[in-house]
C-alpha atoms as a PDB file:
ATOM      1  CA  UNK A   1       2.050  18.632   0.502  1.00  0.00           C
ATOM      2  CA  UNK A   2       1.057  16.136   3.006  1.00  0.00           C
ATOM      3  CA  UNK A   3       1.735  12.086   3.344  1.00  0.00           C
ATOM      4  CA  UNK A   4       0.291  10.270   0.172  1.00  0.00           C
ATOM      5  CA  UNK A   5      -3.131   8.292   1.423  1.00  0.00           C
ATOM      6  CA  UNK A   6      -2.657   4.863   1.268  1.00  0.00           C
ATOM      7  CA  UNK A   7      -5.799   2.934   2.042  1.00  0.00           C
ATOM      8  CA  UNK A   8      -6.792   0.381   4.310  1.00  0.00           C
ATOM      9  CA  UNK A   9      -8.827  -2.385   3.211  1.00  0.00           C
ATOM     10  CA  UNK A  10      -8.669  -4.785   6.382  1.00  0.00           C
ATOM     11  CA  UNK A  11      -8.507  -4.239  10.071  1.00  0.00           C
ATOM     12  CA  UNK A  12      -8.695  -7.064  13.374  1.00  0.00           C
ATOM     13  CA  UNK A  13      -9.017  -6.109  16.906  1.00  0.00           C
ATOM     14  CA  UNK A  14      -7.058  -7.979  19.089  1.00  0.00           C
ATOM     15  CA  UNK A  15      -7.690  -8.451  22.887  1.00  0.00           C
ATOM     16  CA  UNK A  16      -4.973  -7.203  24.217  1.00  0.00           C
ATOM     17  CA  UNK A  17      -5.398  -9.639  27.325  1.00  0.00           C
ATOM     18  CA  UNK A  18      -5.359 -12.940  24.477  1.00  0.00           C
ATOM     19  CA  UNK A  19      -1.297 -13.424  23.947  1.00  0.00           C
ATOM     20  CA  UNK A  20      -1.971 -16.078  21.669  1.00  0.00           C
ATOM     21  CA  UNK A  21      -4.005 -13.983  19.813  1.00  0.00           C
ATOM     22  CA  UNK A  22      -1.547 -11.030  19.993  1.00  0.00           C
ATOM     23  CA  UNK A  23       1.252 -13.916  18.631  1.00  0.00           C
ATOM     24  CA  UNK A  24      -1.004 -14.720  15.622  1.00  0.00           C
ATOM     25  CA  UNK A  25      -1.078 -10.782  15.115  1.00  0.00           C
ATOM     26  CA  UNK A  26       1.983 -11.448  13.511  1.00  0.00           C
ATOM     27  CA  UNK A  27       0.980 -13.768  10.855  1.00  0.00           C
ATOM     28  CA  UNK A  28      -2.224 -12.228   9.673  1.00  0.00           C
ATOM     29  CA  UNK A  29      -3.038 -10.058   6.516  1.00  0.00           C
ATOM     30  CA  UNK A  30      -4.596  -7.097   8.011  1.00  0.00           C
ATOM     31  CA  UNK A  31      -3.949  -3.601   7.246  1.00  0.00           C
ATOM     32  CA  UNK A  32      -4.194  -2.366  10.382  1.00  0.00           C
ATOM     33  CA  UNK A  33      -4.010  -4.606  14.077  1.00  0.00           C
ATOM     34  CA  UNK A  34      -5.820  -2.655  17.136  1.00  0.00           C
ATOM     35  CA  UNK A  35      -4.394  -4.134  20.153  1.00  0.00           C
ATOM     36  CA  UNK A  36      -7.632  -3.545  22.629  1.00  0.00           C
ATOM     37  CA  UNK A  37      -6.852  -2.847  26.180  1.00  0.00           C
ATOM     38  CA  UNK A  38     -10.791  -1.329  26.675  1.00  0.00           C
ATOM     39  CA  UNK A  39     -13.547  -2.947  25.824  1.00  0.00           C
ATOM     40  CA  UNK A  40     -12.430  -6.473  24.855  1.00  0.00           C
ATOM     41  CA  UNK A  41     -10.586  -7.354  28.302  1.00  0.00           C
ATOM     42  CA  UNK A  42     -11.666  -7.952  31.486  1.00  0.00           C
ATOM     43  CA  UNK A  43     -11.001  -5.492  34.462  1.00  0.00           C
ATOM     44  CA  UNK A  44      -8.838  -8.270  36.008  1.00  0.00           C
ATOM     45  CA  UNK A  45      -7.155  -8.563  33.228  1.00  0.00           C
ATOM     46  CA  UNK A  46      -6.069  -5.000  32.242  1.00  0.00           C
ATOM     47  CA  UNK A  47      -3.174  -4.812  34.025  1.00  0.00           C
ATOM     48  CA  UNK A  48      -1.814  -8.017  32.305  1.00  0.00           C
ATOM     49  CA  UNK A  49      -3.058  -6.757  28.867  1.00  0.00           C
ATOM     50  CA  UNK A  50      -1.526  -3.287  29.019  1.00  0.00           C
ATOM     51  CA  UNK A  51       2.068  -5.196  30.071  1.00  0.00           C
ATOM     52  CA  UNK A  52       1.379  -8.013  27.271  1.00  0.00           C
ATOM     53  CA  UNK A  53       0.621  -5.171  24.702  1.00  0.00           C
ATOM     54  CA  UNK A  54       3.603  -3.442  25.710  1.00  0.00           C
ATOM     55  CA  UNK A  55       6.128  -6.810  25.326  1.00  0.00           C
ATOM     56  CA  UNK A  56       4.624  -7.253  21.602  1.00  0.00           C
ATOM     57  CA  UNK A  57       4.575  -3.904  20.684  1.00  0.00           C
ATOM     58  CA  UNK A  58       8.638  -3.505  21.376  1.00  0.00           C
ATOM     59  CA  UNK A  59       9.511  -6.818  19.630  1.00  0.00           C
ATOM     60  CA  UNK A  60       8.686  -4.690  16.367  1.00  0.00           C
ATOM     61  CA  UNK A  61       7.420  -7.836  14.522  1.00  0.00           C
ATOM     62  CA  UNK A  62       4.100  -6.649  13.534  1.00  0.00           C
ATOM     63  CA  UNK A  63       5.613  -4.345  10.421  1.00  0.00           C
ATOM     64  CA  UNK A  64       4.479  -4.091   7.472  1.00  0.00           C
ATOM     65  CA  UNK A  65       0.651  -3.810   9.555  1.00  0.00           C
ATOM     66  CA  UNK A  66       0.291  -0.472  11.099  1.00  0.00           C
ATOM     67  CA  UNK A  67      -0.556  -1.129  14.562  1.00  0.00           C
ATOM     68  CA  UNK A  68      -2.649   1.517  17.011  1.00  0.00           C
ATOM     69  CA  UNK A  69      -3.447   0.485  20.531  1.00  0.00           C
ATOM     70  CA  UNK A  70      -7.002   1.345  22.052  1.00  0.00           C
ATOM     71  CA  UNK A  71      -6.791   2.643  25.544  1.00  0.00           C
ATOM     72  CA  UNK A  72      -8.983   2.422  28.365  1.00  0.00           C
ATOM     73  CA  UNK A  73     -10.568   6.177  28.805  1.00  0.00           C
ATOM     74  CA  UNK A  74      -7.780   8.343  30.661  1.00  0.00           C
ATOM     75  CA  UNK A  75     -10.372   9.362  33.065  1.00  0.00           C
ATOM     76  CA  UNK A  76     -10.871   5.862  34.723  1.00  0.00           C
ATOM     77  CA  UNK A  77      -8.502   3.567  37.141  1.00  0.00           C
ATOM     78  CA  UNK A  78      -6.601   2.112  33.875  1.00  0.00           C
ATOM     79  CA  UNK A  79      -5.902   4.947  32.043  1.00  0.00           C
ATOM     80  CA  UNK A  80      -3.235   6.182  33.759  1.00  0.00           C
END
């Protein structure tokens, strides 16, 4: 028997480049936070998101929200 399904009824996007918005993360009643390193930031910025996203990740404060990152695709200059 597999993991009991638990639904999902909200999820936000965060810019992963936005560390006020990645603060705020914390304080919000989504479901689920996706911490955006593709689409949503800047190429100058992706270095600086992928560290930022990093920092919050390991402070572990996001709990009881699952969190899943969305990477850049592992084909291009940030995806390594």
């Amino acid at each position: 028997m597999g993991a009991p399904i638990r639904p999902r009824r909200s999820a936000l996007y965060i810019p992963g480049s936005n560390s006020r918005a990645l603060s705020k993360g914390r304080e919000v009643a989504a479901d689920i936070l996706l911490l955006d390193l593709e689409d949503a930031v800047a190429p100058d910025q992706k270095i600086t998101a992928r560290d930022q996203v990093i920092a919050a990740i390991a402070l572990n404060e996001y709990r009881p929200r699952e969190v899943v990152v969305r990477v850049n695709d592992l084909g291009s200059q940030w995806g390594g």
